[in-house]
Protein backbone atom coordinates (compact mmCIF):
# COMPACT_ATOMS: atom_id res chain seq x y z
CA UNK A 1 83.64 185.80 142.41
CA UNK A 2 87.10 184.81 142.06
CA UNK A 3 86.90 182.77 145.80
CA UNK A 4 84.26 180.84 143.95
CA UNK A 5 86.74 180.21 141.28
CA UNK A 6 89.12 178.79 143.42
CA UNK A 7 86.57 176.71 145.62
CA UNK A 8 85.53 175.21 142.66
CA UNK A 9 88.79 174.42 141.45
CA UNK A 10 89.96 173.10 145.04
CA UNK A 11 86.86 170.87 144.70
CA UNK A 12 87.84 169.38 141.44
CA UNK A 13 91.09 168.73 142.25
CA UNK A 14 90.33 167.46 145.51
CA UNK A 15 88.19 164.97 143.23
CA UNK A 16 90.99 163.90 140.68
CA UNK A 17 93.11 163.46 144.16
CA UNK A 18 90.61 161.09 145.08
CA UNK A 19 89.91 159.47 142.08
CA UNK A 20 94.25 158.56 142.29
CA UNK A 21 94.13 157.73 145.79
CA UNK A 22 91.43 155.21 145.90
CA UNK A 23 93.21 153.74 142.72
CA UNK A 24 96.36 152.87 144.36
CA UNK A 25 94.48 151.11 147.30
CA UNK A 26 92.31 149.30 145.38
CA UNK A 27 95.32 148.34 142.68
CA UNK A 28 96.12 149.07 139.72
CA UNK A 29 98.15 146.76 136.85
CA UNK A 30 101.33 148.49 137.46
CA UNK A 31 103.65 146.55 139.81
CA UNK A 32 103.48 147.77 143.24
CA UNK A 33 106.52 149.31 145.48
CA UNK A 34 108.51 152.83 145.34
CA UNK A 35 107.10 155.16 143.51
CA UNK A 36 108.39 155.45 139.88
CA UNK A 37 109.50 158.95 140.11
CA UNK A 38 111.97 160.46 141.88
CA UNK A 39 112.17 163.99 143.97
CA UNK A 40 112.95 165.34 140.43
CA UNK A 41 110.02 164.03 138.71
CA UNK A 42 111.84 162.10 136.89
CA UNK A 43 111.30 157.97 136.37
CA UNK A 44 113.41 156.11 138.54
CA UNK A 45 116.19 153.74 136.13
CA UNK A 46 113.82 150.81 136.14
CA UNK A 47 113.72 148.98 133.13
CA UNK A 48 115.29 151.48 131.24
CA UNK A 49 117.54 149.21 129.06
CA UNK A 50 113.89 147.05 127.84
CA UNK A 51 113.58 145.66 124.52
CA UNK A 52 111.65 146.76 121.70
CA UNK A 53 108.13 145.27 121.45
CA UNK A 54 108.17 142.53 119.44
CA UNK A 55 105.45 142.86 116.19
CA UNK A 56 103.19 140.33 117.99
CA UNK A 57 102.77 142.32 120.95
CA UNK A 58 104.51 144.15 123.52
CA UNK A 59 107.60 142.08 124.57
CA UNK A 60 108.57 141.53 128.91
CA UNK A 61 111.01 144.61 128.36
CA UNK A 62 108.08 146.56 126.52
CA UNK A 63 105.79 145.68 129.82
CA UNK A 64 108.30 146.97 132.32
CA UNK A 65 108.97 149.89 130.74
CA UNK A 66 105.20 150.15 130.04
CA UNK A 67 104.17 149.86 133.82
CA UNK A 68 107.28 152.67 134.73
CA UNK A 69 105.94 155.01 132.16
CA UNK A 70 102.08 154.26 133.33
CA UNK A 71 103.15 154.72 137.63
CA UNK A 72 105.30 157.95 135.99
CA UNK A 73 102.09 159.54 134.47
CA UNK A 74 99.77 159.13 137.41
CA UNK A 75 102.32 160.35 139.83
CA UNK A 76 102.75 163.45 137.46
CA UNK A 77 98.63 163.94 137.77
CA UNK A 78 98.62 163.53 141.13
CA UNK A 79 101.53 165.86 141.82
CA UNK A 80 100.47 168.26 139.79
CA UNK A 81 96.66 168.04 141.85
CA UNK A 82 98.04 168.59 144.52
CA UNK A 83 100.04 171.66 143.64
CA UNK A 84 96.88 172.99 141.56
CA UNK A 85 95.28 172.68 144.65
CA UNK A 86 97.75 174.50 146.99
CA UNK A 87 97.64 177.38 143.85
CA UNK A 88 94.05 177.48 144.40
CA UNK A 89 94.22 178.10 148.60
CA UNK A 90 96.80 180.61 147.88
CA UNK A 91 94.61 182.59 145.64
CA UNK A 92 91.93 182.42 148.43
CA UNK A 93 94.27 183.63 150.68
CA UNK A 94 95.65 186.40 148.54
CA UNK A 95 92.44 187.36 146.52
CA UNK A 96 94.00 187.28 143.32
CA UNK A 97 91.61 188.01 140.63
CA UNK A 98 89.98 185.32 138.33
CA UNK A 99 92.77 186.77 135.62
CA UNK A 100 95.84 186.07 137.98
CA UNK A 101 93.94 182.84 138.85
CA UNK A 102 93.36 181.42 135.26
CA UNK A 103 97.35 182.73 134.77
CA UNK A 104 98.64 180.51 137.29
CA UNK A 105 96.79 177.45 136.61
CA UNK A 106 97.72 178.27 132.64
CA UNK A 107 100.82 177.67 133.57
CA UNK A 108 100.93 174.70 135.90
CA UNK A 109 98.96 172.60 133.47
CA UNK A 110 101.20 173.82 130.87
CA UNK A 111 104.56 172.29 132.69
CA UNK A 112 102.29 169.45 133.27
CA UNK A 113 101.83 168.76 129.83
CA UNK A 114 105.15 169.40 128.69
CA UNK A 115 106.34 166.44 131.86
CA UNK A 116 103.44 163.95 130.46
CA UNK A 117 104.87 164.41 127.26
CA UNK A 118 107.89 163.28 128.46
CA UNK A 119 106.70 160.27 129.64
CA UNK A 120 105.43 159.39 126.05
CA UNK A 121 108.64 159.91 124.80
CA UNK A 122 109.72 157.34 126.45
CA UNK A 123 107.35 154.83 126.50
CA UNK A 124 108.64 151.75 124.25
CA UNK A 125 105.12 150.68 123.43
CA UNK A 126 103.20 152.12 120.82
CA UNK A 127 99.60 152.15 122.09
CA UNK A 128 101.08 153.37 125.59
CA UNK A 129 102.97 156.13 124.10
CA UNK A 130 99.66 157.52 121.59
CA UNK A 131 97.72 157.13 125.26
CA UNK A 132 99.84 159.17 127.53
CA UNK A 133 100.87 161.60 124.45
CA UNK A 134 96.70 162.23 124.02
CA UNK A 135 96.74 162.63 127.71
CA UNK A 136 99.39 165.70 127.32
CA UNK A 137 97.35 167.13 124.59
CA UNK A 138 94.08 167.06 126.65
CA UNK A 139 96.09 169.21 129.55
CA UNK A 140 97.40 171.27 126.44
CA UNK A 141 93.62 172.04 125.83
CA UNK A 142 93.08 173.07 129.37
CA UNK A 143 96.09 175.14 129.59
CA UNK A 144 94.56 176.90 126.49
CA UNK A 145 91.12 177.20 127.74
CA UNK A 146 89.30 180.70 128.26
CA UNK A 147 88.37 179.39 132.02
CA UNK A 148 91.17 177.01 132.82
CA UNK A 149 89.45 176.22 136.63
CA UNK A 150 86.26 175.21 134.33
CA UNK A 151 88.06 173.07 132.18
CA UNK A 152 89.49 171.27 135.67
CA UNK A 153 86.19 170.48 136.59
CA UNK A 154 84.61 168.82 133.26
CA UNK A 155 87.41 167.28 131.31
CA UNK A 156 90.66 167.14 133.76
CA UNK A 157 88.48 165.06 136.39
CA UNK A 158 87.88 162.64 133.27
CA UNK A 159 91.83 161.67 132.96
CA UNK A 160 92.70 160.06 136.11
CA UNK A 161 89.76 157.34 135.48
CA UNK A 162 90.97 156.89 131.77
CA UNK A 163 94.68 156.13 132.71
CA UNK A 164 93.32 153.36 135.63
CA UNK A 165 91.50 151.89 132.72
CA UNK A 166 93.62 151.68 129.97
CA UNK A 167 97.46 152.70 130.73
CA UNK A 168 99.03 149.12 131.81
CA UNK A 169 100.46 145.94 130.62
C-alpha cells in the first residue's frame, strides 16, 4: 500500500512540476531573467526599496516588488515539488510506512507554508499579499490533512494554475 502512496504522490507532483514548467516557457507576467530567489530561498534585492502603492492602484515600485514576490512564490512551489517528489522516491526505496510517509510530507509542506508566508509579508501590494498569504494557508490545510499525499493530488495540483492566473502586475 504505502508504494501506492508514494506513486501517487510522485504523480501529482510530477503534475504541479509540469504545470510550472510549461508556465515559464509559455510566459508568464513576471519579468523574465535570473531567478528571483537565491540558493537560500530567499528573494534576490530587486526592488526592495519600492514605493507604497498609491490609493489608485499599485504604483511602478508596487509592480516590481509585485513581480519579485510573484517569481519568489512559484520558485518556492516548484522547489518544494521537486523535493516532495525526491521524499516520495525515497520512501519507495526505503518502504517507509504510509505513517512515516504522511510525517515527512507533513512537514515539508509545513516549511513550505511558513516560506510562502514569507513572501506575503513582503509583498507591498495588497491584493498580492491576501493572494500568496491564502496560498500559505491552503498548504497549511494540506500539512494538516489526515492523508497529506491525497490532499497533493486534489487541491495542491490546483495552486500552481491559480498563481499563473492571478499573481502579477
Amino acid at each position: 500500500m504505502h508504494r501506492r502512496s508514494a506513486t501517487a504522490l510522485t504523480l501529482a507532483v510530477l503534475a504541479v512540476l509540469a504545470t510550472g514548467c510549461s508556465d515559464e516557457e509559455a510566459g508568464t507576467d513576471a519579468a523574465p531573467g535570473p531567478s528571483a530567489t537565491a540558493t537560500t530561498g530567499e528573494p534576490t534585492p530587486e526592488a526592495s526599496t519600492a514605493t507604497a502603492p498609491e490609493s489608485t492602484g499599485p504604483s511602478a515600485g508596487t509592480a516590481a516588488n509585485t513581480a519579485q514576490v510573484c517569481r519568489a512564490v512559484d520558485q518556492l512551489i516548484i522547489d518544494g515539488s521537486r523535493q516532495i517528489a525526491a521524499d516520495s522516491v525515497d520512501a519507495t526505496r526505503e518502504e517507509l510506512t504510509p505513517e512515516q510517509l504522511n510525517g515527512k510530507l507533513k512537514g515539508r509542506l509545513s516549511r513550505l507554508a511558513d516560506d510562502v508566508r514569507a513572501q506575503a509579508r513582503k509583498a507591498q501590494d495588497d491584493r498580492i499579499k491576501k493572494l500568496v498569504q491564502e496560498t500559505a494557508t491552503k498548504i497549511d490545510s494540506g500539512a494538516a490533512a489526515k492523508s497529506p499525499a491525497s490532499w497533493m493530488g486534489t487541491d495542491f495540483v490546483d495552486i500552481p494554475p491559480r498563481l499563473t492566473r492571478d499573481c502579477h502586475v
